[in-house]
C-alpha atoms as a PDB file:
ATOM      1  CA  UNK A   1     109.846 105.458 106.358  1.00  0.00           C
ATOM      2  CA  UNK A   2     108.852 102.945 103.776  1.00  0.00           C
ATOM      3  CA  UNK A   3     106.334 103.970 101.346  1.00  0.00           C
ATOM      4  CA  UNK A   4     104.649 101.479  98.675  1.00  0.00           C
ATOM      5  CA  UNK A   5     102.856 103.186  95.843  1.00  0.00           C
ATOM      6  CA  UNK A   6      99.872 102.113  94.452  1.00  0.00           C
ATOM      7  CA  UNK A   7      97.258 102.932  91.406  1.00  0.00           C
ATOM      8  CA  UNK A   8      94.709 104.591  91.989  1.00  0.00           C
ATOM      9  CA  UNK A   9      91.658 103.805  92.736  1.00  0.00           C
ATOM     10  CA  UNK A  10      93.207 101.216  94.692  1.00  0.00           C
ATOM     11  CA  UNK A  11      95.501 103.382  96.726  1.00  0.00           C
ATOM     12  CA  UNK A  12      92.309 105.059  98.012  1.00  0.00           C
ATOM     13  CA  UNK A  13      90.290 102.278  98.450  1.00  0.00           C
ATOM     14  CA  UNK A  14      93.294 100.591 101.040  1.00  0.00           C
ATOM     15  CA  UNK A  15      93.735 103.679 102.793  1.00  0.00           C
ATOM     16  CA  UNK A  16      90.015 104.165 103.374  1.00  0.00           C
ATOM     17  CA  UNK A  17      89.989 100.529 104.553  1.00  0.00           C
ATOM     18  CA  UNK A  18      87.778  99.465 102.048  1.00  0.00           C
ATOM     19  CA  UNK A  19      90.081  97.143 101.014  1.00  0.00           C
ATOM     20  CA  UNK A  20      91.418  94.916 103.938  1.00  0.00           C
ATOM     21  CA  UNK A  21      94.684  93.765 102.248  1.00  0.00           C
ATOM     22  CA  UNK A  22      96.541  94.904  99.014  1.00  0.00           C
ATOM     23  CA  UNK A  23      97.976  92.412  96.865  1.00  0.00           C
ATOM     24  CA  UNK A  24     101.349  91.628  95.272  1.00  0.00           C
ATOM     25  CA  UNK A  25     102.914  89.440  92.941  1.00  0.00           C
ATOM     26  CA  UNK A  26     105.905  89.965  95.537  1.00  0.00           C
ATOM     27  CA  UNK A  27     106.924  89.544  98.984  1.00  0.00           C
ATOM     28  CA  UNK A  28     108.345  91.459 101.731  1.00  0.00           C
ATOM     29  CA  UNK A  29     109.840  90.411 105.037  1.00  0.00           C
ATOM     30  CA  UNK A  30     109.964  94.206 106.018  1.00  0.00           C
ATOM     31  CA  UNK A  31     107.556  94.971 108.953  1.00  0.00           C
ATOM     32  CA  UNK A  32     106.517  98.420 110.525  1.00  0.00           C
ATOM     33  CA  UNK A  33     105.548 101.527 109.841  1.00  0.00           C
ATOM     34  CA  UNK A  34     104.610 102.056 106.250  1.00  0.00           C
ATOM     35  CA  UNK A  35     103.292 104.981 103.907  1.00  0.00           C
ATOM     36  CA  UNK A  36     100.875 104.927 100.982  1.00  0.00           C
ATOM     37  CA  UNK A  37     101.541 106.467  97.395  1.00  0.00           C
ATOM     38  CA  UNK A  38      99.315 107.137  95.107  1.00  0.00           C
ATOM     39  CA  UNK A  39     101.236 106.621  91.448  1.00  0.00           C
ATOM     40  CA  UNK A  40      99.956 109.365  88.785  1.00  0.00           C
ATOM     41  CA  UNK A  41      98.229 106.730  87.095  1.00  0.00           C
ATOM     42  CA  UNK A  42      94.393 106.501  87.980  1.00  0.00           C
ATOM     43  CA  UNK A  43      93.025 103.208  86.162  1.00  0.00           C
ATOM     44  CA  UNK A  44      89.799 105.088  85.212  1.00  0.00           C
ATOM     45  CA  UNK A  45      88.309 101.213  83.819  1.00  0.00           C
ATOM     46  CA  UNK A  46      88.144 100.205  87.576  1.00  0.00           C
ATOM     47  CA  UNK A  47      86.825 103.720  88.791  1.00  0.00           C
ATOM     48  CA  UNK A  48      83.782 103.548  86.298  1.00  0.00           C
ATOM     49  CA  UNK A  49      82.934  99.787  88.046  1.00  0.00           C
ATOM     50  CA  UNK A  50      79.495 100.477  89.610  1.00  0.00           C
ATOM     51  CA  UNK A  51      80.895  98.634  93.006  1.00  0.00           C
ATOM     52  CA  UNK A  52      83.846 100.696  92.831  1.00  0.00           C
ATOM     53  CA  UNK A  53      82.574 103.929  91.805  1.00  0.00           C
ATOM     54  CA  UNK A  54      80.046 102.992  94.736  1.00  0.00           C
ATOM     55  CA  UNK A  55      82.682 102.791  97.182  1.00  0.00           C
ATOM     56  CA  UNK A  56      84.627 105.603  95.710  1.00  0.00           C
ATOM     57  CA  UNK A  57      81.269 107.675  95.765  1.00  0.00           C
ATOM     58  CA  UNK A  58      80.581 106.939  99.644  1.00  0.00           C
ATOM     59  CA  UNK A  59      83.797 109.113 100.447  1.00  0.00           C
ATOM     60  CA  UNK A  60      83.295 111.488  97.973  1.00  0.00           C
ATOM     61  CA  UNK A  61      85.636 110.463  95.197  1.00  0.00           C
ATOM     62  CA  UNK A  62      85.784 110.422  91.462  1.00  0.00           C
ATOM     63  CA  UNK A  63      88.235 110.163  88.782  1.00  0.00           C
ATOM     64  CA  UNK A  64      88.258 113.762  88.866  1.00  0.00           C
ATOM     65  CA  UNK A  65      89.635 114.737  92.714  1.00  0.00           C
ATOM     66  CA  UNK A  66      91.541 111.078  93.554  1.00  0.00           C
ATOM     67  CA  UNK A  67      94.914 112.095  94.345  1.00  0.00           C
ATOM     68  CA  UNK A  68      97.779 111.009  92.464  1.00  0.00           C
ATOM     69  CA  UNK A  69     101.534 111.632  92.954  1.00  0.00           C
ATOM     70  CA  UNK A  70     100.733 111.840  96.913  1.00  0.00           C
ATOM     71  CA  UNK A  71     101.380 110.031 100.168  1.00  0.00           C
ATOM     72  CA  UNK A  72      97.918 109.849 101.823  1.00  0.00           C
ATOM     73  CA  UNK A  73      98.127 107.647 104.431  1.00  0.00           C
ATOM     74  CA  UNK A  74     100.427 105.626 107.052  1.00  0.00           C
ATOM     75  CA  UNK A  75     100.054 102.568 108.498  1.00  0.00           C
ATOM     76  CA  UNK A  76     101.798  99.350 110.193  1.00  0.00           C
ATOM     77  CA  UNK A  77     102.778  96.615 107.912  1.00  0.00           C
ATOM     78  CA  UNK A  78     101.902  93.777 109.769  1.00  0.00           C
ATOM     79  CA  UNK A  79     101.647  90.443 107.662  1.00  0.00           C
ATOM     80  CA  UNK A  80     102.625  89.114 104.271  1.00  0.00           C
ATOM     81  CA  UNK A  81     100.757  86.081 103.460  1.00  0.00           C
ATOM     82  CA  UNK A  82     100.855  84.133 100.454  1.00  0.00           C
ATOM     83  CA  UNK A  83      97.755  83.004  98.902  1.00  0.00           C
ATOM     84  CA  UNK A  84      97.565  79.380  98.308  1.00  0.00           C
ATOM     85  CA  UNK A  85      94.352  78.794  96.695  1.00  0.00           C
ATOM     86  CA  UNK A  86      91.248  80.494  94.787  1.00  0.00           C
ATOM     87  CA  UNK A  87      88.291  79.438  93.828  1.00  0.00           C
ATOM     88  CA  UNK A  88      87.202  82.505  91.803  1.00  0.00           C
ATOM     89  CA  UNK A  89      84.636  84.380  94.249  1.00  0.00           C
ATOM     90  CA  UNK A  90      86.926  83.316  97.043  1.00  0.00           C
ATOM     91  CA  UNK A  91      90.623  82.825  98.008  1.00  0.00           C
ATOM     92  CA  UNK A  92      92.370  80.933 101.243  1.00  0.00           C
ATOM     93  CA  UNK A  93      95.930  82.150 102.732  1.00  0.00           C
ATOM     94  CA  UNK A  94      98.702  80.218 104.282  1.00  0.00           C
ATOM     95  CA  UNK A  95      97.289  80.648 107.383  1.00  0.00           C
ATOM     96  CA  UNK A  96      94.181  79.446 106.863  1.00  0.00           C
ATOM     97  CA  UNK A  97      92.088  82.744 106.146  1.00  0.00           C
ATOM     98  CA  UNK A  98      89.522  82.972 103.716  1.00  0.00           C
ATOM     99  CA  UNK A  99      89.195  86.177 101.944  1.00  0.00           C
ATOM    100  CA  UNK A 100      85.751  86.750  99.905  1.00  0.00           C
ATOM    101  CA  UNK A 101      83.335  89.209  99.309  1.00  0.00           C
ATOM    102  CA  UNK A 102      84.510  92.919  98.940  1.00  0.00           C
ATOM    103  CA  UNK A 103      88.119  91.317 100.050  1.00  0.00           C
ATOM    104  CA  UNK A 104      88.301  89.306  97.178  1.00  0.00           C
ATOM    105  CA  UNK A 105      86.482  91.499  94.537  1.00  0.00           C
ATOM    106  CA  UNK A 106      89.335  94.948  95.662  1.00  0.00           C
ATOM    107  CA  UNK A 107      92.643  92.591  95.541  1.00  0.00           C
ATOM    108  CA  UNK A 108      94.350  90.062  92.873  1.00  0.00           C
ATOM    109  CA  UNK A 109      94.327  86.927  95.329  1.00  0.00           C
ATOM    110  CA  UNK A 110      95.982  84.680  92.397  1.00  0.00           C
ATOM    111  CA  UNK A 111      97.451  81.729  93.466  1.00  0.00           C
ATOM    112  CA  UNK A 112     101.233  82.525  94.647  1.00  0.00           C
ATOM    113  CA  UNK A 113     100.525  86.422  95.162  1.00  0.00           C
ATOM    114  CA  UNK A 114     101.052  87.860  98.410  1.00  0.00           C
ATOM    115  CA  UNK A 115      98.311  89.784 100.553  1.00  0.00           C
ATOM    116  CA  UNK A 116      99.800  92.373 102.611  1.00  0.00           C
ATOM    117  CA  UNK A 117      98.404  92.907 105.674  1.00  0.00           C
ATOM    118  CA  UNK A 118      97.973  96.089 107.463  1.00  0.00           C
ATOM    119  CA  UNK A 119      96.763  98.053 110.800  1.00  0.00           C
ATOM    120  CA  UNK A 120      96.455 101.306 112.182  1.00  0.00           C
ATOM    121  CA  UNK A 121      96.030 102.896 108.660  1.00  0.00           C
ATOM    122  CA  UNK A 122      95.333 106.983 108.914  1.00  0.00           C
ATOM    123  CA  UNK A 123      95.026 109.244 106.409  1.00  0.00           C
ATOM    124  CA  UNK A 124      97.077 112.112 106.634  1.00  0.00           C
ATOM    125  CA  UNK A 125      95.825 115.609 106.645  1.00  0.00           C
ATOM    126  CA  UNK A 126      97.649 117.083 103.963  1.00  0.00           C
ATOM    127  CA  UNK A 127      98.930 114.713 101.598  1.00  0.00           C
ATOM    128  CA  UNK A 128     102.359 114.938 100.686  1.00  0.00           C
ATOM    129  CA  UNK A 129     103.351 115.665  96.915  1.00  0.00           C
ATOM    130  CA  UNK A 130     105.959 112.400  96.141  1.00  0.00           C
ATOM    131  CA  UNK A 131     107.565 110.927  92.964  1.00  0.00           C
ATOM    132  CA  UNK A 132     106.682 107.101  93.369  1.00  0.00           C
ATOM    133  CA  UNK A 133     109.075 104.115  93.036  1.00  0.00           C
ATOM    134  CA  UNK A 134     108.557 100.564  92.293  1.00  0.00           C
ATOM    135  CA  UNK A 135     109.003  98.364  95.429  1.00  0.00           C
ATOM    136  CA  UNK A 136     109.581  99.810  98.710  1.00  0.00           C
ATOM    137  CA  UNK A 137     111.057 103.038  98.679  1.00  0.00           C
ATOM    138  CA  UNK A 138     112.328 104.968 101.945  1.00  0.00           C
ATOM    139  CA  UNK A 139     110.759 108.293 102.295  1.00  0.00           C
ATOM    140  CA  UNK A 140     111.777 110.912 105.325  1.00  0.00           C
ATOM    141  CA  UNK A 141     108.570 111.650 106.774  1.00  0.00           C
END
């Protein structure tokens, strides 16, 4: 399976579904089933964000029990859409979506950065200890 790892608290915050899309300097034309990966590095700046230690708080996260070095989730990589414009508190992509609010505010929607689009996203159970990768990385699962 293809896994994509990610910071945390961001990691958390997609596979809660807090965050609708992650964002990428990069894009992918891969499309399917896809795993999440928290990277051992928790950006504890972000975390101590009252909106994100908010969010973090509702599912009974902190700095001190986030994951790291884990697959947490799976989902279906569905879309990769480039974002063509943003106007600071808001962003449009290719296809005509505007992303704002908590969208916006959880992703990097600078101009020529990719949102990735998901569905289906489930946390797993047990998470599953992982050395991350940059990129996509195959992962037997």
């Amino acid at each position: 399976m293809k896994v994509l790892s990610m910071i945390q608290p961001w990691a958390n915050l997609f596979a809660l579904r807090e965050a609708t899309y992650e964002t990428r300097s990069w894009k992918t034309n891969y499309r399917g089933p896809l795993a999440i990966h928290t990277s051992k590095k928790i950006n504890k700046e972000a975390c101590n964000r009252i909106a994100i230690h908010s969010l973090l708080d509702t599912h009974g996260y902190t700095t001190k029990n986030l994951p790291t070095g884990m697959i947490i989730a799976v989902c279906e990589l569905k879309d990769c859409l480039k974002v063509v414009e943003n106007n600071e508190t808001w962003a449009i992509l290719e296809d005509g979506r505007i992303v704002s609010e908590d969208d916006y505010f959880l992703g990097d929607f600078e101009v020529g950065y990719y949102a990735w689009e998901v569905e289906e996203m489930k946390m797993l159970e047990e998470f599953i200890p992982a050395k991350g990768q940059l990129g996509l990385w195959e992962y037997d699962l």
